[in-house]
Protein backbone atom coordinates (compact mmCIF):
# COMPACT_ATOMS: atom_id res chain seq x y z
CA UNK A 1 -52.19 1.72 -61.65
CA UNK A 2 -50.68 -0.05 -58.28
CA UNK A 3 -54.16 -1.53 -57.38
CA UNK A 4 -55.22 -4.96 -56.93
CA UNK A 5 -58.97 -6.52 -58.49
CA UNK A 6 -58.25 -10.03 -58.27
CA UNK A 7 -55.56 -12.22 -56.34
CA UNK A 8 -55.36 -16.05 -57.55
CA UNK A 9 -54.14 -18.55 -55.36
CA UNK A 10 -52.41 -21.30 -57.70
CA UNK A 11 -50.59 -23.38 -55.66
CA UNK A 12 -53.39 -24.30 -53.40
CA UNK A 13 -55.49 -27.90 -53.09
CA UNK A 14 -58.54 -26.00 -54.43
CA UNK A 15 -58.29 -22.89 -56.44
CA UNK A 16 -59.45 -20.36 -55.12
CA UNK A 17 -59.87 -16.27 -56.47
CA UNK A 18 -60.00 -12.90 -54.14
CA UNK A 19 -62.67 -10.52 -55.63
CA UNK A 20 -63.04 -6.81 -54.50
CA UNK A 21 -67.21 -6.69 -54.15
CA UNK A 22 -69.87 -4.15 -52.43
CA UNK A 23 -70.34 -4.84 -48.83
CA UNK A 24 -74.26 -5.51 -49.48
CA UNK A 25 -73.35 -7.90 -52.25
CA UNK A 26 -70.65 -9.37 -50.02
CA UNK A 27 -73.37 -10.19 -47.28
CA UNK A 28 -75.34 -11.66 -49.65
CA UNK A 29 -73.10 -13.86 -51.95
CA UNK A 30 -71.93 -15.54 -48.87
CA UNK A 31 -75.39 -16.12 -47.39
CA UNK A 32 -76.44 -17.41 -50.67
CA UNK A 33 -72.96 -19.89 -51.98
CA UNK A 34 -71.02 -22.45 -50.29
CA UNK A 35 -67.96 -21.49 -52.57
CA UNK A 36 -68.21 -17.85 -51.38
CA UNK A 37 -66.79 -17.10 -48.33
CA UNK A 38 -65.69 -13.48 -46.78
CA UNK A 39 -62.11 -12.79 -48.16
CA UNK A 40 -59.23 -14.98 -47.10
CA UNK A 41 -56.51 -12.79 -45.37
CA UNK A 42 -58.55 -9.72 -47.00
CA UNK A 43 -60.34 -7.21 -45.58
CA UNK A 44 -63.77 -9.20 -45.53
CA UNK A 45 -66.19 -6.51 -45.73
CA UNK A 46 -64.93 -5.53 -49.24
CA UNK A 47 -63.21 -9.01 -50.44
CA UNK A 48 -65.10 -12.12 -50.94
CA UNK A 49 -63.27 -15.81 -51.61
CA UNK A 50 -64.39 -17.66 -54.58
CA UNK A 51 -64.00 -21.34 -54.66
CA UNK A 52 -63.10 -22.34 -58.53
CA UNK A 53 -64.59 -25.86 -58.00
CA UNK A 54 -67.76 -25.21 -56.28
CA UNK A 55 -71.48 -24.06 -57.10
CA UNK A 56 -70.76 -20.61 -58.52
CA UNK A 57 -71.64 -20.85 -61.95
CA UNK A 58 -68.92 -19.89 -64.46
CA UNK A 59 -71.05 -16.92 -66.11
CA UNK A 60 -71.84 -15.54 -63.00
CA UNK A 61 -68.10 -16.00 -61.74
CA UNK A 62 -67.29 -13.73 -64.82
CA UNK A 63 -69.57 -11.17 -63.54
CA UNK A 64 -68.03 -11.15 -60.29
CA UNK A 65 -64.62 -10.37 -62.02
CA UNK A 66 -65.84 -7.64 -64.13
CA UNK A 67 -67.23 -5.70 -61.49
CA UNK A 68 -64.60 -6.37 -59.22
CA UNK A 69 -62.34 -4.95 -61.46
CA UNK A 70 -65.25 -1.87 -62.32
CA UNK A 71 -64.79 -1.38 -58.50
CA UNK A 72 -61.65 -0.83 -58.54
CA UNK A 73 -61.56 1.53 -61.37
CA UNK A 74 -64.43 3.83 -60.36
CA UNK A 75 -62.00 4.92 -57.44
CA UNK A 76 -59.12 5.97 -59.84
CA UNK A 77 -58.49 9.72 -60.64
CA UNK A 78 -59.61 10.79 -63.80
CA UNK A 79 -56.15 11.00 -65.21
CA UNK A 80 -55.35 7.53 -64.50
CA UNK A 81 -58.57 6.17 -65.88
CA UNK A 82 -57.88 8.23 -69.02
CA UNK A 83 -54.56 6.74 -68.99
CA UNK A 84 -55.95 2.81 -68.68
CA UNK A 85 -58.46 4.06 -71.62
CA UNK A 86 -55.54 4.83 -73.89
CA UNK A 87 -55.87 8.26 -74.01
């Protein structure tokens, strides 16, 4: 649908994944992870930077993904979310 969820840098030292996330939750992943920092080259009030090899643990990393990519979604028109949903 032309938007962007998730950006992966892979040819990077350290991987490293862009997440679209709430501003609140932003504030308070950062405050609360080393891994997480504000988004890298992103707008860093609704992008956060997740470090692949630090203290983020992978089934809340997984989280982060799906509701990154929820975010995303809930701003789509209703014909394009019918259209992701295959109908």
């Amino acid at each position: 649908m032309g938007k962007m969820f998730a950006l992966l840098a892979q040819d990077e030292a350290t991987f490293r994944i862009n997440l679209k996330c709430a501003p609140a939750d932003a504030e308070m992943l950062v405050s609360e992870y080393k891994a997480i920092i504000p988004g890298y080259h992103m707008n860093k009030k609704h992008w956060i930077t997740v470090s692949l090899m630090g203290d983020v643990p992978e089934d809340m990393l997984v989280d982060l993904i799906n509701d990154s990519y929820d975010l995303v979604v809930s701003k789509l028109t209703k014909a394009n979310k019918a259209l992701l949903a295959g109908q």
